[in-house]
Structure formats: structure tokens, C-alpha cells
C-alpha atoms as a PDB file:
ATOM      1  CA  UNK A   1      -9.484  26.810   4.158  1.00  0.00           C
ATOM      2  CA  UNK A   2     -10.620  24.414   1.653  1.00  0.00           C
ATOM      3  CA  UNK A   3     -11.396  20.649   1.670  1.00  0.00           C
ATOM      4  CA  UNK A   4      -8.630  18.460   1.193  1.00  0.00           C
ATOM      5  CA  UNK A   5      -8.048  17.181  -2.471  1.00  0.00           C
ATOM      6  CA  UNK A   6      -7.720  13.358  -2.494  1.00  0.00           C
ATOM      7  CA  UNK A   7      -4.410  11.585  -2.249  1.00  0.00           C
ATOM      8  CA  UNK A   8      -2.697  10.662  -5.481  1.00  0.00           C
ATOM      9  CA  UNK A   9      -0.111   7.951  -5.633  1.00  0.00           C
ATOM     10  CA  UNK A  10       3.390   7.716  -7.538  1.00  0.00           C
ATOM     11  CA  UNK A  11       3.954   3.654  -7.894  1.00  0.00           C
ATOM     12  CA  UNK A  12       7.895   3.532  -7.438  1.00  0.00           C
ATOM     13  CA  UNK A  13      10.396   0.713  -9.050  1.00  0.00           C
ATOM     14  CA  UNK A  14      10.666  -0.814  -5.602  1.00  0.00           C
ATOM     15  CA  UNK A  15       6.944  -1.330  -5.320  1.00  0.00           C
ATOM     16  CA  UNK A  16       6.698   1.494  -2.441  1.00  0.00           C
ATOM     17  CA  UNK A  17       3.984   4.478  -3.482  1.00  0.00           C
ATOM     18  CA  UNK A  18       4.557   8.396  -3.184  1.00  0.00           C
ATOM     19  CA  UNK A  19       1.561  10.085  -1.747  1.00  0.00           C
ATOM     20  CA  UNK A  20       0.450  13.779  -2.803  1.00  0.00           C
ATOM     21  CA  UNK A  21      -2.473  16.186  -2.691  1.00  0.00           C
ATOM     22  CA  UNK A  22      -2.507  18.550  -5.716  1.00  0.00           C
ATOM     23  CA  UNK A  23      -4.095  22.166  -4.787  1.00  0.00           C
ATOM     24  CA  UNK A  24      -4.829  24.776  -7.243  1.00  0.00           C
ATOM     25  CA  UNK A  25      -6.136  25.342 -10.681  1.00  0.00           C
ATOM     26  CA  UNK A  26      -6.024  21.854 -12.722  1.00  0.00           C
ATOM     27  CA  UNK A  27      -4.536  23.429 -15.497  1.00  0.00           C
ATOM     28  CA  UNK A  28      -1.681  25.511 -13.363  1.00  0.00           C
ATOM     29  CA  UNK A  29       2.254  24.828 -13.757  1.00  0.00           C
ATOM     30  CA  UNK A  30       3.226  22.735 -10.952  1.00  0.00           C
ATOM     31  CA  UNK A  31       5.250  23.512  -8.129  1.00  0.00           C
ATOM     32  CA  UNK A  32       6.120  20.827  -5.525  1.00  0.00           C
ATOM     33  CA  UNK A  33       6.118  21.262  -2.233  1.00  0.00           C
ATOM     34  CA  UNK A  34       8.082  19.567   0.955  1.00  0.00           C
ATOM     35  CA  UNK A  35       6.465  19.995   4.417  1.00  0.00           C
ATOM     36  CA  UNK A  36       7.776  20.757   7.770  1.00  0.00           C
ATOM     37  CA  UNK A  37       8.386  18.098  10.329  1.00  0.00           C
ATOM     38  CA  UNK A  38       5.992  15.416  10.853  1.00  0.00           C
ATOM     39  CA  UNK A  39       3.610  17.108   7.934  1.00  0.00           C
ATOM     40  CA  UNK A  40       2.821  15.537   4.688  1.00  0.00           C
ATOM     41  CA  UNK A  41       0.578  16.626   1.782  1.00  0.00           C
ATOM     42  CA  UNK A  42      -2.493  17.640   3.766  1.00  0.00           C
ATOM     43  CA  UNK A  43       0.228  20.661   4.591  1.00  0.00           C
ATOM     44  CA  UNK A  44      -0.118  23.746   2.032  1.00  0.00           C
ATOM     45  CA  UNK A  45       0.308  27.337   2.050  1.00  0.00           C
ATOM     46  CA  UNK A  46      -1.353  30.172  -0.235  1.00  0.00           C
ATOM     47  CA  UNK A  47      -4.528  28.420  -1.307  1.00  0.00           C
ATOM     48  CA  UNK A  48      -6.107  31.904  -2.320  1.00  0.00           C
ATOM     49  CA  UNK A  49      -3.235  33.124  -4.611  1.00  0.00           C
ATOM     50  CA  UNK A  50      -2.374  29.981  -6.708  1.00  0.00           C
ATOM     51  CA  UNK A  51      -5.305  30.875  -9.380  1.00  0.00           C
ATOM     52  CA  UNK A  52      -3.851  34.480  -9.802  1.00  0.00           C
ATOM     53  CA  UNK A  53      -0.283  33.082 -10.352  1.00  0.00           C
ATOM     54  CA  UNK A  54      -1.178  29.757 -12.236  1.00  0.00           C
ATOM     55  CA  UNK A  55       0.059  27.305 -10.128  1.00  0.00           C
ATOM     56  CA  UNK A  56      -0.644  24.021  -9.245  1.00  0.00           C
ATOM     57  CA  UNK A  57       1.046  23.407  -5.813  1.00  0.00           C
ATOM     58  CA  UNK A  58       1.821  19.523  -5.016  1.00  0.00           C
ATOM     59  CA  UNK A  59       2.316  18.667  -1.527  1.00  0.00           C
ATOM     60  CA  UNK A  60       4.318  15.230  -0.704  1.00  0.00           C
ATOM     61  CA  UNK A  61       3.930  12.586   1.953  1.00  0.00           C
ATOM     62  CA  UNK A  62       7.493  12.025   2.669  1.00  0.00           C
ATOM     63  CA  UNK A  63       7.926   8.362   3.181  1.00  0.00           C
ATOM     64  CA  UNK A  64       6.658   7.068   6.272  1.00  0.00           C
ATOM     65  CA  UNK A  65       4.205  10.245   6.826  1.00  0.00           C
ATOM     66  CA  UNK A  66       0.650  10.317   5.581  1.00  0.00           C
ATOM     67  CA  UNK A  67       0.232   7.973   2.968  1.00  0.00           C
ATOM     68  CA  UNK A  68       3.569   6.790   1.588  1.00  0.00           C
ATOM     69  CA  UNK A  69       4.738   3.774   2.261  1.00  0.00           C
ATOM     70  CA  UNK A  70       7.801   3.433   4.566  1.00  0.00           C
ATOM     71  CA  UNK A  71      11.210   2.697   3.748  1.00  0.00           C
ATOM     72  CA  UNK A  72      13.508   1.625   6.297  1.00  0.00           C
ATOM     73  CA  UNK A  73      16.463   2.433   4.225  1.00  0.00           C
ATOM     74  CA  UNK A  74      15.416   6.609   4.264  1.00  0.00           C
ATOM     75  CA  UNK A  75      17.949   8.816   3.874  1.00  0.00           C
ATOM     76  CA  UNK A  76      18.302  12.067   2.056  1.00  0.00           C
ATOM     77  CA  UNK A  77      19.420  10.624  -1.249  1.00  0.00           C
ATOM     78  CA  UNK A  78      16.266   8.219  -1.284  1.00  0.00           C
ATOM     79  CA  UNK A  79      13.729  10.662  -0.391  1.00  0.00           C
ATOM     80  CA  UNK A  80      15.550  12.927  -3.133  1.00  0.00           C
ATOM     81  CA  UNK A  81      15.028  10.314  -5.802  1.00  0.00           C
ATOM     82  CA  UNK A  82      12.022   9.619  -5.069  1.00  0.00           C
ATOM     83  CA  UNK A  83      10.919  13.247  -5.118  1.00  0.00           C
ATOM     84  CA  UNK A  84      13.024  12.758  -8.908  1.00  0.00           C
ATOM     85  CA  UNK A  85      10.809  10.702  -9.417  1.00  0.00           C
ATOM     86  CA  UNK A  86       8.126  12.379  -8.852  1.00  0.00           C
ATOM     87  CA  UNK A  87       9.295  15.519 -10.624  1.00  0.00           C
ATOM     88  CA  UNK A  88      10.298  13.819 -13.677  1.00  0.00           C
ATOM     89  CA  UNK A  89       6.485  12.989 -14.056  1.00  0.00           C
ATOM     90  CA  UNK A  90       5.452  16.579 -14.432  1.00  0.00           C
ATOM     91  CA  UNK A  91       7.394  17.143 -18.010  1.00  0.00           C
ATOM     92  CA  UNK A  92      10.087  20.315 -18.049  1.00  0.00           C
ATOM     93  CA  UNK A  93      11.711  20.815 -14.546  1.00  0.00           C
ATOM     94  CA  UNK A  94       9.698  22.330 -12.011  1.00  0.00           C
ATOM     95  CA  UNK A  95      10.456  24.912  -9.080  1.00  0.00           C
ATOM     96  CA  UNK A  96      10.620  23.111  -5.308  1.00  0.00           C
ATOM     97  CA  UNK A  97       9.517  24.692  -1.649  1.00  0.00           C
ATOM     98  CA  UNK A  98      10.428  23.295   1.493  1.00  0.00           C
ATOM     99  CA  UNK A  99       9.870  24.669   4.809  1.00  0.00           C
ATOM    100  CA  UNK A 100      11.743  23.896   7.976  1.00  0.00           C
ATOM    101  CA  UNK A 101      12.560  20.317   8.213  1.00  0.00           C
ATOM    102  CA  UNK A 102      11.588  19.317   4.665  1.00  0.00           C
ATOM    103  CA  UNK A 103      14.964  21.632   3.141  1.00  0.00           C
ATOM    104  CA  UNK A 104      17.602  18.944   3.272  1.00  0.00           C
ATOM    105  CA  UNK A 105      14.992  16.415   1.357  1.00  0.00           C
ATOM    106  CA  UNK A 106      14.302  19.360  -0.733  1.00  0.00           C
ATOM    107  CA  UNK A 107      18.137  20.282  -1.548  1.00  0.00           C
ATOM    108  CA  UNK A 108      18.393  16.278  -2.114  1.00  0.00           C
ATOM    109  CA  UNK A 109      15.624  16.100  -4.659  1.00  0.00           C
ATOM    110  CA  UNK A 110      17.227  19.135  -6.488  1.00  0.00           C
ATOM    111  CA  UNK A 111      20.661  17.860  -6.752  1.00  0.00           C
ATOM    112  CA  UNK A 112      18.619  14.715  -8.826  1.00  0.00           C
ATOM    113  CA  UNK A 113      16.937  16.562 -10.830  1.00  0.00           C
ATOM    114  CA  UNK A 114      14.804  18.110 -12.828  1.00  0.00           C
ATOM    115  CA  UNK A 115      14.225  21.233 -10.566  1.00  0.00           C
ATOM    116  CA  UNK A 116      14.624  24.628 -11.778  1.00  0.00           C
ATOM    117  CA  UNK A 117      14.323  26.329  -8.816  1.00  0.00           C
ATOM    118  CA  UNK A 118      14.320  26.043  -5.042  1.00  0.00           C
ATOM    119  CA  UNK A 119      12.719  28.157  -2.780  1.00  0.00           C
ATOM    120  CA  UNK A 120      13.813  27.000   1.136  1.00  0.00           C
ATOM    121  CA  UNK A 121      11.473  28.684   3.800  1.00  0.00           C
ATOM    122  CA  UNK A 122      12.537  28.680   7.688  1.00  0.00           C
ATOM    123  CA  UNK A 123      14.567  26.077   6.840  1.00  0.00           C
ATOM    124  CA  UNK A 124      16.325  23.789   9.384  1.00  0.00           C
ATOM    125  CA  UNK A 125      20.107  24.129   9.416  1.00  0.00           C
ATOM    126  CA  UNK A 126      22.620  21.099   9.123  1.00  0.00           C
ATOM    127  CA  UNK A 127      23.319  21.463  13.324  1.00  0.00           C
ATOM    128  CA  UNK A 128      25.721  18.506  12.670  1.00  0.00           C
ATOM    129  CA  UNK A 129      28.176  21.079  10.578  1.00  0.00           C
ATOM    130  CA  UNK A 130      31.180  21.848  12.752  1.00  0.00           C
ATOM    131  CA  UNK A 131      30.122  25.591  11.690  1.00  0.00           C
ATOM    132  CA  UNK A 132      27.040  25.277  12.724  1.00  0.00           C
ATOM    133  CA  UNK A 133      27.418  23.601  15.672  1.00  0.00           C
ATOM    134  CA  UNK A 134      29.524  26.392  16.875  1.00  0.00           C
ATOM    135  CA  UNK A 135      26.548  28.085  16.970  1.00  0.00           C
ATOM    136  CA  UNK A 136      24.414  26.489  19.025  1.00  0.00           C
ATOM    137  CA  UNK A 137      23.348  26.943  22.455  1.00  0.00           C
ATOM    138  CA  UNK A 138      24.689  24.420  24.735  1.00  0.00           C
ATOM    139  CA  UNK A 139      21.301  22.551  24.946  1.00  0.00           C
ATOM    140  CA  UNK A 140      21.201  21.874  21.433  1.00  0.00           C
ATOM    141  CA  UNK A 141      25.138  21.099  21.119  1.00  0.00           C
ATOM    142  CA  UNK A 142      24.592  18.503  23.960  1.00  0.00           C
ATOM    143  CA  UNK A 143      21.550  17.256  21.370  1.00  0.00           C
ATOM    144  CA  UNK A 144      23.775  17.083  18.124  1.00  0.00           C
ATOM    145  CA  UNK A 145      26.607  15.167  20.219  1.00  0.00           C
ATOM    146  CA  UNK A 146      23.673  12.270  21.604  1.00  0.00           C
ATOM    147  CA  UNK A 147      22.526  11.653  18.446  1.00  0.00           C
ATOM    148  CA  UNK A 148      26.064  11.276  16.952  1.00  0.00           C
ATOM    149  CA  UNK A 149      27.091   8.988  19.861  1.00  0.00           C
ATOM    150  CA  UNK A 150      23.856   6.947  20.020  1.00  0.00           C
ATOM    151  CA  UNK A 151      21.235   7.014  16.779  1.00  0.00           C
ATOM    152  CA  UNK A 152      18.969   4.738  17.973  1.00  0.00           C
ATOM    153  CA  UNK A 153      19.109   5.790  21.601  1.00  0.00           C
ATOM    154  CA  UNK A 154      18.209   9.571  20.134  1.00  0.00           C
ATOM    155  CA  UNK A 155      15.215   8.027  17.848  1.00  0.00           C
ATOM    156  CA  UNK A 156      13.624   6.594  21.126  1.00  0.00           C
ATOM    157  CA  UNK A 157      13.533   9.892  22.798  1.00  0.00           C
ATOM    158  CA  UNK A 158      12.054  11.288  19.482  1.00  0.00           C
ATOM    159  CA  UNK A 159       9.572   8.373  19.096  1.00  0.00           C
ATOM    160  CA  UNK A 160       7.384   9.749  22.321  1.00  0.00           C
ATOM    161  CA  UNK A 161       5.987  12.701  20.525  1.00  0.00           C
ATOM    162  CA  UNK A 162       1.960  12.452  19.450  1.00  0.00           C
ATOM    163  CA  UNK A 163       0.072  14.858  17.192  1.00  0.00           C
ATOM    164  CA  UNK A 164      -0.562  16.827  20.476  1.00  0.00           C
ATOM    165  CA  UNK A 165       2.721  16.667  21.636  1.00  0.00           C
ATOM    166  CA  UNK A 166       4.065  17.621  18.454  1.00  0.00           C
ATOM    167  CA  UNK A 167       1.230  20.412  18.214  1.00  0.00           C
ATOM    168  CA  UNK A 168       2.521  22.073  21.625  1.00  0.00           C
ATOM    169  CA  UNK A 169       6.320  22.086  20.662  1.00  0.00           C
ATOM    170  CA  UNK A 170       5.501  24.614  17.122  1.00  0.00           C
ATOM    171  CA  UNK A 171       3.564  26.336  18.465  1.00  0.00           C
ATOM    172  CA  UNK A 172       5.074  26.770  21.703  1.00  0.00           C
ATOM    173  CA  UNK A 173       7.418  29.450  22.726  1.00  0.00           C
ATOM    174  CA  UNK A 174       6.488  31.523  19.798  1.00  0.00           C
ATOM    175  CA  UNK A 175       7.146  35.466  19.559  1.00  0.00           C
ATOM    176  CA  UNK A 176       4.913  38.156  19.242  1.00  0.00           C
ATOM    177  CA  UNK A 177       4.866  38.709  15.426  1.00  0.00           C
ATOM    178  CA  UNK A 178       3.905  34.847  14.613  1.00  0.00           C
ATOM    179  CA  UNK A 179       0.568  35.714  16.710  1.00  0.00           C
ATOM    180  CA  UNK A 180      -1.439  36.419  13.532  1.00  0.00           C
ATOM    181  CA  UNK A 181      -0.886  32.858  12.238  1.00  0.00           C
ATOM    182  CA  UNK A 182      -0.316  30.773  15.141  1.00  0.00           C
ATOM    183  CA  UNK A 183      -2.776  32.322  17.360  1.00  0.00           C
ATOM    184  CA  UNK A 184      -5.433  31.567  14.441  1.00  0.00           C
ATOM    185  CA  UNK A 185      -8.009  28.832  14.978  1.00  0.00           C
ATOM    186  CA  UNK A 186      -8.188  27.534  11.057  1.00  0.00           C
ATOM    187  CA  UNK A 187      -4.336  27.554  10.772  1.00  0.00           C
ATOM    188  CA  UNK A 188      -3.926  25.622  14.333  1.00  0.00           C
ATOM    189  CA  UNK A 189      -6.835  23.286  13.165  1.00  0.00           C
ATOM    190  CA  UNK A 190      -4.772  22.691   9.631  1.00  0.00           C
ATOM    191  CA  UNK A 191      -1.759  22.197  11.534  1.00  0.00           C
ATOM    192  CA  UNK A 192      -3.371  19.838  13.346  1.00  0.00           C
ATOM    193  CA  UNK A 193      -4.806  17.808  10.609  1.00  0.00           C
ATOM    194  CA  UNK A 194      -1.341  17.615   9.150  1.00  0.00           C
ATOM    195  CA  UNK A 195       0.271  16.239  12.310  1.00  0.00           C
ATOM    196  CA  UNK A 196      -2.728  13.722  12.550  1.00  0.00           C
ATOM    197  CA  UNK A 197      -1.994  12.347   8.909  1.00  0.00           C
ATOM    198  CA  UNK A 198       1.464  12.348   9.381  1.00  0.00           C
ATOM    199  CA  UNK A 199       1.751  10.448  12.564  1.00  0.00           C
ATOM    200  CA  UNK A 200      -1.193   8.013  10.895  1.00  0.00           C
ATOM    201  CA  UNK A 201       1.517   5.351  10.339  1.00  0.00           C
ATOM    202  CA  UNK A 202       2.943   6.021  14.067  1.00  0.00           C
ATOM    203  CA  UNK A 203       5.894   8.044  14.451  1.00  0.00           C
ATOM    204  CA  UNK A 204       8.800   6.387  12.755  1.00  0.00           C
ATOM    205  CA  UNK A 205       8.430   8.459   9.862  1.00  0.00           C
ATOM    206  CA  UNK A 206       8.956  11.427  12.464  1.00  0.00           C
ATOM    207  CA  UNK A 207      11.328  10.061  13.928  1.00  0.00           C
ATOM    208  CA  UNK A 208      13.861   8.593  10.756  1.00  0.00           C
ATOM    209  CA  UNK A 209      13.314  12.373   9.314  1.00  0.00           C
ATOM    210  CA  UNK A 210      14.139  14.251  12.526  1.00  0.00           C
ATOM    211  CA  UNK A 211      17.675  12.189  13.274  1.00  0.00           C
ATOM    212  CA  UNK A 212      18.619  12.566   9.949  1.00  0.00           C
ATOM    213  CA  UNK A 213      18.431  15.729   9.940  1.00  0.00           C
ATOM    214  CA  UNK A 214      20.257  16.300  13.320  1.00  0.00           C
ATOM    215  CA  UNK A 215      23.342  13.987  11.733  1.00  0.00           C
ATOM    216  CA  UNK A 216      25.539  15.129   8.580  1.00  0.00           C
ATOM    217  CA  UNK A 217      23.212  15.132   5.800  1.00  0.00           C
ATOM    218  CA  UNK A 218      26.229  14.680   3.384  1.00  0.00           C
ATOM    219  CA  UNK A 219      24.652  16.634   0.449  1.00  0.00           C
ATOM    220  CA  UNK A 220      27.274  18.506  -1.590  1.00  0.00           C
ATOM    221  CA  UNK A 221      26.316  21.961  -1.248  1.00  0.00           C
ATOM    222  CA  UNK A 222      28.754  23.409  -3.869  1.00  0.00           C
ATOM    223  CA  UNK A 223      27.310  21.000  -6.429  1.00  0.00           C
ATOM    224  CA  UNK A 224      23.858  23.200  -6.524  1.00  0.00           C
ATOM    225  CA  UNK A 225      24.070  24.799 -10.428  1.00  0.00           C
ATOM    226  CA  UNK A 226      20.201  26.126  -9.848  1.00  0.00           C
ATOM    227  CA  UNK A 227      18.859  29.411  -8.234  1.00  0.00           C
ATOM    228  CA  UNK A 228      18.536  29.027  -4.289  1.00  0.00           C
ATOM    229  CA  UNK A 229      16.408  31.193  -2.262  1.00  0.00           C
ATOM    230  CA  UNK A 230      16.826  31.114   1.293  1.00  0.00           C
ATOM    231  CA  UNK A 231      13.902  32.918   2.921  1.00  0.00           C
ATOM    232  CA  UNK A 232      14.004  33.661   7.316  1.00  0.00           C
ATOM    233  CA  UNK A 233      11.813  35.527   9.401  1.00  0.00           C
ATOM    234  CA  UNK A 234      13.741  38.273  11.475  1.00  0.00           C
ATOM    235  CA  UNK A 235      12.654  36.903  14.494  1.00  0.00           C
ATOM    236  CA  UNK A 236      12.779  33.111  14.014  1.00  0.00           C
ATOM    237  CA  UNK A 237      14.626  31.433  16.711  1.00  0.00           C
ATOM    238  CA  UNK A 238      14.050  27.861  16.126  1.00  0.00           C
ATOM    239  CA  UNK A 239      15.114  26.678  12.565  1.00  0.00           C
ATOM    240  CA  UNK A 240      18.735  28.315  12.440  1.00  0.00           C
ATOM    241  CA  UNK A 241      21.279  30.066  15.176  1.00  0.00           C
ATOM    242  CA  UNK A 242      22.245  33.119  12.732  1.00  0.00           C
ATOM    243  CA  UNK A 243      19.184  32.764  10.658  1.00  0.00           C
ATOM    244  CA  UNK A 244      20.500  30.613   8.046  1.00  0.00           C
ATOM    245  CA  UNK A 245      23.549  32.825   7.299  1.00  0.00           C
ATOM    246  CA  UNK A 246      26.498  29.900   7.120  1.00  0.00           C
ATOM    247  CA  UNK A 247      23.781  27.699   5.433  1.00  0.00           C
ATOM    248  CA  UNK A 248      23.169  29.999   2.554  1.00  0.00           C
ATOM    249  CA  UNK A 249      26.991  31.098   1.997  1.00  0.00           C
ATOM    250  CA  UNK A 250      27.521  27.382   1.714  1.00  0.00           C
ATOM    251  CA  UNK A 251      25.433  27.041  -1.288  1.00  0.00           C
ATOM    252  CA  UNK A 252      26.993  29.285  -4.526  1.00  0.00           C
ATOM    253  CA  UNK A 253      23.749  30.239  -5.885  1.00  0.00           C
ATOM    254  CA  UNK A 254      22.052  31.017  -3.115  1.00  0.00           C
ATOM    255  CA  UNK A 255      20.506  34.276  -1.997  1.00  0.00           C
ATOM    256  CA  UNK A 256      19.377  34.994   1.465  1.00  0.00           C
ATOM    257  CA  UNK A 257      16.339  37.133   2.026  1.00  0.00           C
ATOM    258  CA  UNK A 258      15.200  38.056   6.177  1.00  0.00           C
ATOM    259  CA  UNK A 259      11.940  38.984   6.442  1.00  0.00           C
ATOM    260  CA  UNK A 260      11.289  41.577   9.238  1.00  0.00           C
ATOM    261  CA  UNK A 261       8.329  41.605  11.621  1.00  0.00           C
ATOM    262  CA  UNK A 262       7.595  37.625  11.509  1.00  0.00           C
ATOM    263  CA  UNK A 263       9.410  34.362  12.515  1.00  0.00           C
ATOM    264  CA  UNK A 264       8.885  30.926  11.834  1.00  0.00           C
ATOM    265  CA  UNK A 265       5.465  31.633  10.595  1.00  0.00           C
ATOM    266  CA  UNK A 266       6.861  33.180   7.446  1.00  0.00           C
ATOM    267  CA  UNK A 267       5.471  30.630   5.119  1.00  0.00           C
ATOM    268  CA  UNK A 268       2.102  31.501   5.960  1.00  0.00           C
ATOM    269  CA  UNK A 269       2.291  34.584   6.903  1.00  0.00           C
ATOM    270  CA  UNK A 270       3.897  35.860   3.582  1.00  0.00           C
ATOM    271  CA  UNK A 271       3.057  33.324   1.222  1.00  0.00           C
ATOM    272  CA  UNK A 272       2.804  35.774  -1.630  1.00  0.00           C
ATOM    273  CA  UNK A 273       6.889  36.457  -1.075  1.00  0.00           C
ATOM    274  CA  UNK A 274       7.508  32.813  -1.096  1.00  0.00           C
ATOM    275  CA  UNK A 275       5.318  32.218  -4.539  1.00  0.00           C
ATOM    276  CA  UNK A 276       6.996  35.083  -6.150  1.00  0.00           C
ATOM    277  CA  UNK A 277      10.749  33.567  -5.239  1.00  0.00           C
ATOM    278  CA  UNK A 278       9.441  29.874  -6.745  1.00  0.00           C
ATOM    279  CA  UNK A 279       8.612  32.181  -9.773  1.00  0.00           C
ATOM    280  CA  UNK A 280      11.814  33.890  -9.992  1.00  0.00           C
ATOM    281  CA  UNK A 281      10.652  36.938  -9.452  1.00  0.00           C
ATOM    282  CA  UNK A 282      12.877  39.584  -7.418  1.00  0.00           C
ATOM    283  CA  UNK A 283      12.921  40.186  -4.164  1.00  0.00           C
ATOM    284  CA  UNK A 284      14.264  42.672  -2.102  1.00  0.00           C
ATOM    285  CA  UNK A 285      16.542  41.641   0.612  1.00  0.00           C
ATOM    286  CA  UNK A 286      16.853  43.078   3.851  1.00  0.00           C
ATOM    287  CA  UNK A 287      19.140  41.781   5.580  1.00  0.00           C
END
């Protein structure tokens, strides 16, 4: 794994910065990239293939995490704007990946604008969605209906996760075929990094994200005019109940693609796939 790039920052009209790493050939065609829970820019994926595809990949600090400033008015439509923002600043409209809990920022910052292309990878799925929620185990229902009844009582059970904490609950519980990646000392030690950075400002950046996305993110799904590309390992358990099925049919130009012999490691584990769907290029579903 290469050294970390240093952080760049986006000054925004409310005086708050936007932190990102850029990784990949100076010269490449960006592509911007939203982390996972609790991970900000020091977060990337497919190092060794951006030369050969000409691509610059930018990974954000959402705010609160790693280096951008807080905003204690977050929600979905801010973070989107801000990633606008961001966007805007790279001339034509620009493909977007987001993995796991960085997809309903990511489907925010494409209904702003300019994105030409979003690729979602294990993402999270809006539990909150009386669809959805059908669909949960009983655990996880009882979860949804806290934080509904009590926000800020849910944020102070989130707020007692740490970078180790945190580290034990991805990588926890994992099955077989996520071995290769999880199991492997230079990803855990990147993961790690990540989780450090991003819980540098303490965890209410964490925790703002994570009961957000457990509440109705109130993004109009139907209003999505670009090319969506939903992307699930066949044996991911933890992002989605019917591997984001109900989450892709809900958005009209999406297309669903399951992955077999991986889970929630897909983003690493297959980066190549995910590069080719920010590209446009096909890919064959199977499932």
C-alpha cells in the first residue's frame, strides 16, 4: 500500500472546509469516492489499477470525520451539496463510488449534481423503509424502532465505539470468502488507519452519519435520471436483508449486479469490477 497523499481542502460558503486525499496519476479523470462508516479519505480501493484506467480517485472526509470540519446541521442534503460542491470543482460531471454507509451521502450528492455516474458498493439499505424493515431480523427492527422513538438516546449508544471497537465490529463475524481481504495484515492495518483519522475529531461524526442513516433518509429515489450500479457480494450479510434487491428496484436506472464467492469485502476484493462499472463499462450480472 502506498503512503498517504496529503489532505487537500475545499473552503465552503459557510466557512467550513471539505477534506480529500487524491490517489492516482495527476493527470487521470477524477472519480470521487465516499467511504464506509467512520472512514474518510485515508480510505481507498484499487491503488494498482488507477494508472492502467486513467483515473484519479478522490476520497472525502465526510464532515465531522478526518479533516472536515463539523457541521451540526448534517444531513443527507448537506453532505450532498457539499460533495456538489466539490464535484462542480472538477469541470464536466464526474462518476461517484460509495461503499456501505457512504451510499445515501453518495445518492444525495448525485441528485445535486454534476455526477454522471454512480457506482454503490455493499451499500447500506434505508432499514427505516417500511419495505425494508419488513426485512429485518427482529434485532435490527427493535434497532430501527429506538432510534425513531429516541434520536439522541440512539446516538449515545453509538457514541461508545473507538477505532478498536469499531475495528472488531467489520471485521467481526465475517464469512469464509472475505478471508482473503480481511484476514490480510496491510488491509486490517489500512482499515485501521482510516478508523483512527476518522474518529480524530471524536465520534460525533460517527455517530450523526450512523443515525441518519438508520432514520428515513428522505431522498427521492425516482428522481435519479443517471446510470446506477448497485454492486453486492453473494454472501454479504451485513449491509442489506435481500442484498439490496428492494433498494435497487426503487431507483429506475438502477442495475443490480451480485457478485458470487465474496461478501462485504467486495470493494476490495474486486476492485477492478467496481472501476469498470464507474467507467460504464458492462458487466455481467448474476443474480
Amino acid at each position: 500500500m502506498n503512503a498517504a497523499p496529503p489532505v487537500r481542502r475545499l473552503a465552503l460558503a459557510d466557512g467550513r472546509t471539505l477534506a480529500h486525499r487524491a490517489y492516482g496519476p495527476a493527470g487521470g479523470a477524477p472519480l470521487l469516492f465516499v467511504p464506509g462508516a467512520a472512514s474518510g479519505s485515508l480510505m481507498r480501493f484499487g491503488e494498482e489499477l488507477l494508472d492502467g484506467r486513467g483515473l484519479r480517485l478522490l476520497s472525502v472526509d465526510r464532515p465531522g470525520l478526518g479533516s472536515s470540519d463539523a457541521d451540526k446541521g448534517k444531513t443527507f442534503a448537506s453532505v450532498g451539496d457539499d460533495l456538489h460542491r466539490l464535484a462542480a470543482t472538477l469541470g464536466d460531471p464526474v462518476p461517484v463510488v460509495a461503499n456501505s454507509q457512504g451510499a445515501p451521502f453518495a445518492l444525495a450528492a448525485t441528485l445535486a449534481g454534476p455526477v454522471n455516474r454512480l457506482v454503490l458498493v455493499s451499500p447500506v439499505d434505508e432499514v427505516a423503509h417500511p419495505s425494508t424493515t419488513a426485512l429485518l431480523p427482529e434485532p435490527l427492527r427493535e434497532l430501527v424502532a429506538a432510534v425513531a422513538a429516541d434520536p439522541d438516546e440512539a446516538a449515545a449508544r453509538f457514541a461508545g465505539f473507538s477505532p478498536e471497537s469499531f475495528l472488531d465490529f467489520v471485521l467481526g463475524g465475517h464469512p469464509p470468502s472475505d478471508a482473503a481481504v480481511f484476514g490480510d495484515k496491510a488491509f486490517r492495518a489500512l482499515l485501521r488507519a482510516a478508523l483512527d483519522d476518522g474518529f480524530r475529531q471524536g465520534s460525533d461524526g460517527y455517530v450523526r452519519d450512523t443515525v441518519l442513516a438508520m432514520q428515513p433518509w428522505g431522498l427521492d429515489l425516482d428522481a435519479l435520471d443517471v446510470p446506477v450500479t448497485v454492486l453486492f457480494g453473494a454472501d454479504d450479510t451485513s449491509h442489506s436483508p435481500d442484498l439490496g434487491a428492494t433498494l435497487a428496484a426503487r431507483i429506475p436506472t438502477a442495475e443490480r449486479i451480485v457478485v458470487p464467492g465474496v461478501g462485504g469485502s467486495l470493494l476490495w476484493a474486486r476492485p477492478e469490477l467496481v472501476l469498470d462499472a464507474a467507467l460504464g463499462e458492462p458487466l455481467l450480472p448474476t443474480a
